[in-house]
C-alpha atoms as a PDB file:
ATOM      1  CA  UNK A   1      -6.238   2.215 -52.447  1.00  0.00           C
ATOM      2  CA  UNK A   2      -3.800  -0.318 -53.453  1.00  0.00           C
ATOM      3  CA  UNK A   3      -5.455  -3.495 -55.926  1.00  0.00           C
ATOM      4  CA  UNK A   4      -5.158  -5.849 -53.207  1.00  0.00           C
ATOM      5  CA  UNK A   5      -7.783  -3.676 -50.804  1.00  0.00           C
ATOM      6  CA  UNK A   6      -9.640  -3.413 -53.561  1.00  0.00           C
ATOM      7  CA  UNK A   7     -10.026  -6.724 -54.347  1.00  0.00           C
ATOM      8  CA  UNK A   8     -10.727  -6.965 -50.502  1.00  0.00           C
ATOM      9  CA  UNK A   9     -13.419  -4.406 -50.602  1.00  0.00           C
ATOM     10  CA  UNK A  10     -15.067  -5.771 -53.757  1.00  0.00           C
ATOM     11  CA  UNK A  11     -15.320  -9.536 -51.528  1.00  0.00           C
ATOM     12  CA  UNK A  12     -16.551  -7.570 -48.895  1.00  0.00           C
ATOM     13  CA  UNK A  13     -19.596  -5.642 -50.902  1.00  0.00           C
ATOM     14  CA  UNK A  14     -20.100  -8.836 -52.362  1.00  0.00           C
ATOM     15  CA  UNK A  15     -21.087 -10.923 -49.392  1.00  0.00           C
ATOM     16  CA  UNK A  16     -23.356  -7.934 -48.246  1.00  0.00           C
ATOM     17  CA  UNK A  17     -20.809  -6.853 -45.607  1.00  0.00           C
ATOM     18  CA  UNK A  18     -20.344  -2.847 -45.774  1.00  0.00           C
ATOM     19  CA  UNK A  19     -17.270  -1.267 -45.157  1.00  0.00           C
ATOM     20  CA  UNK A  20     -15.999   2.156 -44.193  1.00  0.00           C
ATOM     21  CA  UNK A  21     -12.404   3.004 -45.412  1.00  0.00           C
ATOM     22  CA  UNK A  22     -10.529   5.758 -43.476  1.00  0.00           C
ATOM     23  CA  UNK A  23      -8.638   8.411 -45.331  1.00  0.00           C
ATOM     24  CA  UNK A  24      -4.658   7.684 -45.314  1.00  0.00           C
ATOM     25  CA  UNK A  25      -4.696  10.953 -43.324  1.00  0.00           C
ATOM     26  CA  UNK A  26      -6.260   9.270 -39.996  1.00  0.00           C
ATOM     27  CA  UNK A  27      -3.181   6.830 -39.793  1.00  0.00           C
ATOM     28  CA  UNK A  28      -1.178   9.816 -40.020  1.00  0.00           C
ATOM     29  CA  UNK A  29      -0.695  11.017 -36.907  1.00  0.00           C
ATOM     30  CA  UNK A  30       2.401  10.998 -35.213  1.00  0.00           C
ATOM     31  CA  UNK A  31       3.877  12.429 -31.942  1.00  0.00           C
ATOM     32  CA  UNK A  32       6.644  14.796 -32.801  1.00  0.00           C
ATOM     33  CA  UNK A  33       9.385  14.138 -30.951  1.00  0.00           C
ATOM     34  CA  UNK A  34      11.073  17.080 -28.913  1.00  0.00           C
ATOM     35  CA  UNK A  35      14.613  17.840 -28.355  1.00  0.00           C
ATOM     36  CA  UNK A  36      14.861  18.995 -24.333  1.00  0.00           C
ATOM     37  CA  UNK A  37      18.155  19.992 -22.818  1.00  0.00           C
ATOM     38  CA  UNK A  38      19.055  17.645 -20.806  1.00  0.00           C
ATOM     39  CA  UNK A  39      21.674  20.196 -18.957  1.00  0.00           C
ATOM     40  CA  UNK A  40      18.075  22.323 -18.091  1.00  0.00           C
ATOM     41  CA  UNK A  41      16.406  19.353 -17.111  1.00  0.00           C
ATOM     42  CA  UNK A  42      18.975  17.997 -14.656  1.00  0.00           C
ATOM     43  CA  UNK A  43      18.667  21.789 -12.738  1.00  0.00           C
ATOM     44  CA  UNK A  44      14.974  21.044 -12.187  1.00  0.00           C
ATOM     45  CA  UNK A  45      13.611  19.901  -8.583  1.00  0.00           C
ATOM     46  CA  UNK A  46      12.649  16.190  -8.673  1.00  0.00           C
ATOM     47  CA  UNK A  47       8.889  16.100  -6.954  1.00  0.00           C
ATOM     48  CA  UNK A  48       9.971  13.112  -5.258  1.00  0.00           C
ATOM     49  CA  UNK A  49      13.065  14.853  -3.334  1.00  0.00           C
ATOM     50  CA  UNK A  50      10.882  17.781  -2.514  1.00  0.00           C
ATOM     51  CA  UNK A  51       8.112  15.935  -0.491  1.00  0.00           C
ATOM     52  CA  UNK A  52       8.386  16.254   2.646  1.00  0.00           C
ATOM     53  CA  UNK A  53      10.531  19.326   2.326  1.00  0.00           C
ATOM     54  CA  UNK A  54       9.599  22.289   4.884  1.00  0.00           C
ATOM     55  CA  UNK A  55       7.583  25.407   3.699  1.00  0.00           C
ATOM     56  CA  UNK A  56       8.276  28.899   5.742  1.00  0.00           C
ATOM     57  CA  UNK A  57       7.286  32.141   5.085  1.00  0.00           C
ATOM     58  CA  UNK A  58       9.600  35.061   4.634  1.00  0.00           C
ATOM     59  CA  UNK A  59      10.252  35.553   8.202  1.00  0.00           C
ATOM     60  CA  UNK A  60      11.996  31.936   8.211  1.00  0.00           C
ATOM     61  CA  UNK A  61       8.475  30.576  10.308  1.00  0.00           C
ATOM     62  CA  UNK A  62       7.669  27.145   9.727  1.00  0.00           C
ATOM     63  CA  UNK A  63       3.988  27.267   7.876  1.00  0.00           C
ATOM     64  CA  UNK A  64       3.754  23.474   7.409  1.00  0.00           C
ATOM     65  CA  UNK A  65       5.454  20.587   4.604  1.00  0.00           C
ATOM     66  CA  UNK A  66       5.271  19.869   1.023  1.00  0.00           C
ATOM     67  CA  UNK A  67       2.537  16.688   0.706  1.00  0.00           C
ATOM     68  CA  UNK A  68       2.649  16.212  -3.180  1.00  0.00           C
ATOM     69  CA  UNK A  69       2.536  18.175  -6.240  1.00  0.00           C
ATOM     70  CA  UNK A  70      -0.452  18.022  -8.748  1.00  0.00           C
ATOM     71  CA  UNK A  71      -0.851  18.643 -12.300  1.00  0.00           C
ATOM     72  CA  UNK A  72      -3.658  20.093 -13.451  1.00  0.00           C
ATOM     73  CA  UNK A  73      -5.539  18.591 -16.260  1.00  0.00           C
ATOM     74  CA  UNK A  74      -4.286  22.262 -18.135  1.00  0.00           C
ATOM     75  CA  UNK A  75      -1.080  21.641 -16.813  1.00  0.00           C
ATOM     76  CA  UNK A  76      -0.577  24.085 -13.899  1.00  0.00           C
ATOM     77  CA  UNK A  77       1.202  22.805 -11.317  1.00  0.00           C
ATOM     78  CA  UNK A  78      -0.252  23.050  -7.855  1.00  0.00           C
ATOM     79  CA  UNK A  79       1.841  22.619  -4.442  1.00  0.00           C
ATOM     80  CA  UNK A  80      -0.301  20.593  -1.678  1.00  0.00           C
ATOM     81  CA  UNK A  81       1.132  21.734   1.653  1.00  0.00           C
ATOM     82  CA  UNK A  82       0.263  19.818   4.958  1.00  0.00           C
ATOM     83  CA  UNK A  83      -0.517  22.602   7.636  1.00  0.00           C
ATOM     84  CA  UNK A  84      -1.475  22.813  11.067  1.00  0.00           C
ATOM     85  CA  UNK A  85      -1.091  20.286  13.462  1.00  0.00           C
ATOM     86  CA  UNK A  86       2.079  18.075  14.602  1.00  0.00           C
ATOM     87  CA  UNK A  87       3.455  14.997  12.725  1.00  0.00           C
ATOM     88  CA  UNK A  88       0.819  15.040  10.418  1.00  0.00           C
ATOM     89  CA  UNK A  89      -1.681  14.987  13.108  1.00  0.00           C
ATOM     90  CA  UNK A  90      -4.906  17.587  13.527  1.00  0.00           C
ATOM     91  CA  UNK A  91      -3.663  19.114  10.307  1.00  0.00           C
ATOM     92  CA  UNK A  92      -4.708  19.517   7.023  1.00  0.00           C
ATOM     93  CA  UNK A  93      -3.863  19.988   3.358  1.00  0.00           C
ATOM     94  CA  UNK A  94      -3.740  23.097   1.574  1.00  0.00           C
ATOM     95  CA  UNK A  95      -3.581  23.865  -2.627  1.00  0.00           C
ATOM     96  CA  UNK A  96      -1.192  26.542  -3.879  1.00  0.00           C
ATOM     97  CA  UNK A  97       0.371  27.764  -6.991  1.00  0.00           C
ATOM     98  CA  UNK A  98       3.462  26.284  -7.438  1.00  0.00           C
ATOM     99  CA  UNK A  99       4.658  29.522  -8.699  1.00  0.00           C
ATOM    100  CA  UNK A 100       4.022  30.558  -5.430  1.00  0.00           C
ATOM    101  CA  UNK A 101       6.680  29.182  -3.846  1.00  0.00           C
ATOM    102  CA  UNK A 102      10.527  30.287  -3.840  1.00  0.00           C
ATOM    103  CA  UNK A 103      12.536  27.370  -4.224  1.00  0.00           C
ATOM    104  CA  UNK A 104      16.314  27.640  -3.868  1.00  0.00           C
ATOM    105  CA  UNK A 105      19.125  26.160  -5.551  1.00  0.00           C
ATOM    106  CA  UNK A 106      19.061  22.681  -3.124  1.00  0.00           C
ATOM    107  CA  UNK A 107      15.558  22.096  -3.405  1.00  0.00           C
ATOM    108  CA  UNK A 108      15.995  22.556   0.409  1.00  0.00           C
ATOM    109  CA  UNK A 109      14.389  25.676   1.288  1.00  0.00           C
ATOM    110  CA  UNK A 110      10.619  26.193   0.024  1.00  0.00           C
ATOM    111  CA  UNK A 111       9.292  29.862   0.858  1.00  0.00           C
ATOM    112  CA  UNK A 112       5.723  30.999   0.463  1.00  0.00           C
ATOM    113  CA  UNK A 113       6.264  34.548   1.155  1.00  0.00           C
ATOM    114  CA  UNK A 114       3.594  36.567   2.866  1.00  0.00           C
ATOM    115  CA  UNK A 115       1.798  33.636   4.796  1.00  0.00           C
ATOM    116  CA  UNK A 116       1.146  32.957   7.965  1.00  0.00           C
ATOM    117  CA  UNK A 117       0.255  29.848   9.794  1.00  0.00           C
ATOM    118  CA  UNK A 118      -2.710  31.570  10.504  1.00  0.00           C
ATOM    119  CA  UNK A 119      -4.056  32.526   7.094  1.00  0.00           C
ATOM    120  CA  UNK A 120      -2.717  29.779   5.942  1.00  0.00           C
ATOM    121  CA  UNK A 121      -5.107  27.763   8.837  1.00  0.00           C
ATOM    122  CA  UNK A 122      -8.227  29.444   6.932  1.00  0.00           C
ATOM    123  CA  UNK A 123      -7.712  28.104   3.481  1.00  0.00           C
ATOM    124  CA  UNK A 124      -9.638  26.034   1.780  1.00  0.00           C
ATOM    125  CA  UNK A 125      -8.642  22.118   2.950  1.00  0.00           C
ATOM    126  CA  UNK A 126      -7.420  20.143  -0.099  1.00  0.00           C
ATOM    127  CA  UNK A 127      -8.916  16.371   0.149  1.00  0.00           C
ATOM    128  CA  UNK A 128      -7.321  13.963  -3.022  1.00  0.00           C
ATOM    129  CA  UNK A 129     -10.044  12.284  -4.451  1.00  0.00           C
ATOM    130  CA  UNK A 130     -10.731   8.709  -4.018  1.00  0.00           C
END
């Protein structure tokens, strides 16, 4: 502790006022700072161009639309597909691994290979929360 805080202190303790002085190693902390490549990055699909984007199955089928993309609080991502339905009415939403889905180069075509708007139909619904 430098002499000023403990002059500090010593004012403190003398007007009956108690004090608790963190170690230097709780201000510490600092985010590291990570180098990305940028060139990787820019490859990537922006969430924002692929909602909306139309899901098929492997058989080139329509099996519904991508609503939104959720994180998971241990950073999975999760694909919310609308299903069912027409225009977004008498469907509902569905939760899948992103790393489900078969994405190509555009961002343009999303597969889910294997499904069927039928078992697709009797998944669990997906509601957000409030």
């Amino acid at each position: 502790m430098s002499t000023v805080s403990h002059s500090v202190a010593a004012a403190l303790l003398a007007a009956g006022v108690l004090i608790a002085i963190p170690p230097k190693a709780a201000f510490a902390q600092v985010a590291e700072l990570v180098v990305v490549d940028i060139k990787v990055v820019a490859r990537g699909y922006r969430t924002s161009k692929l909602k909306g984007t139309a899901v098929t199955n492997d058989k080139n089928e329509k099996i519904g639309e991508i609503d939104d993309i959720i994180i998971g609080r241990d950073k999975v991502l999760f694909a919310i597909v609308q299903v069912g339905g027409f225009l977004g009415v008498g469907g509902h939403l569905i939760a899948v691994p992103y790393q489900s889905l078969v994405i190509d180069d555009t961002g343009h075509k999303i597969q889910l290979p294997g499904a069927s708007r039928e078992a697709v139909k009797k998944l669990p619904e997906y509601k957000h929360p409030a």
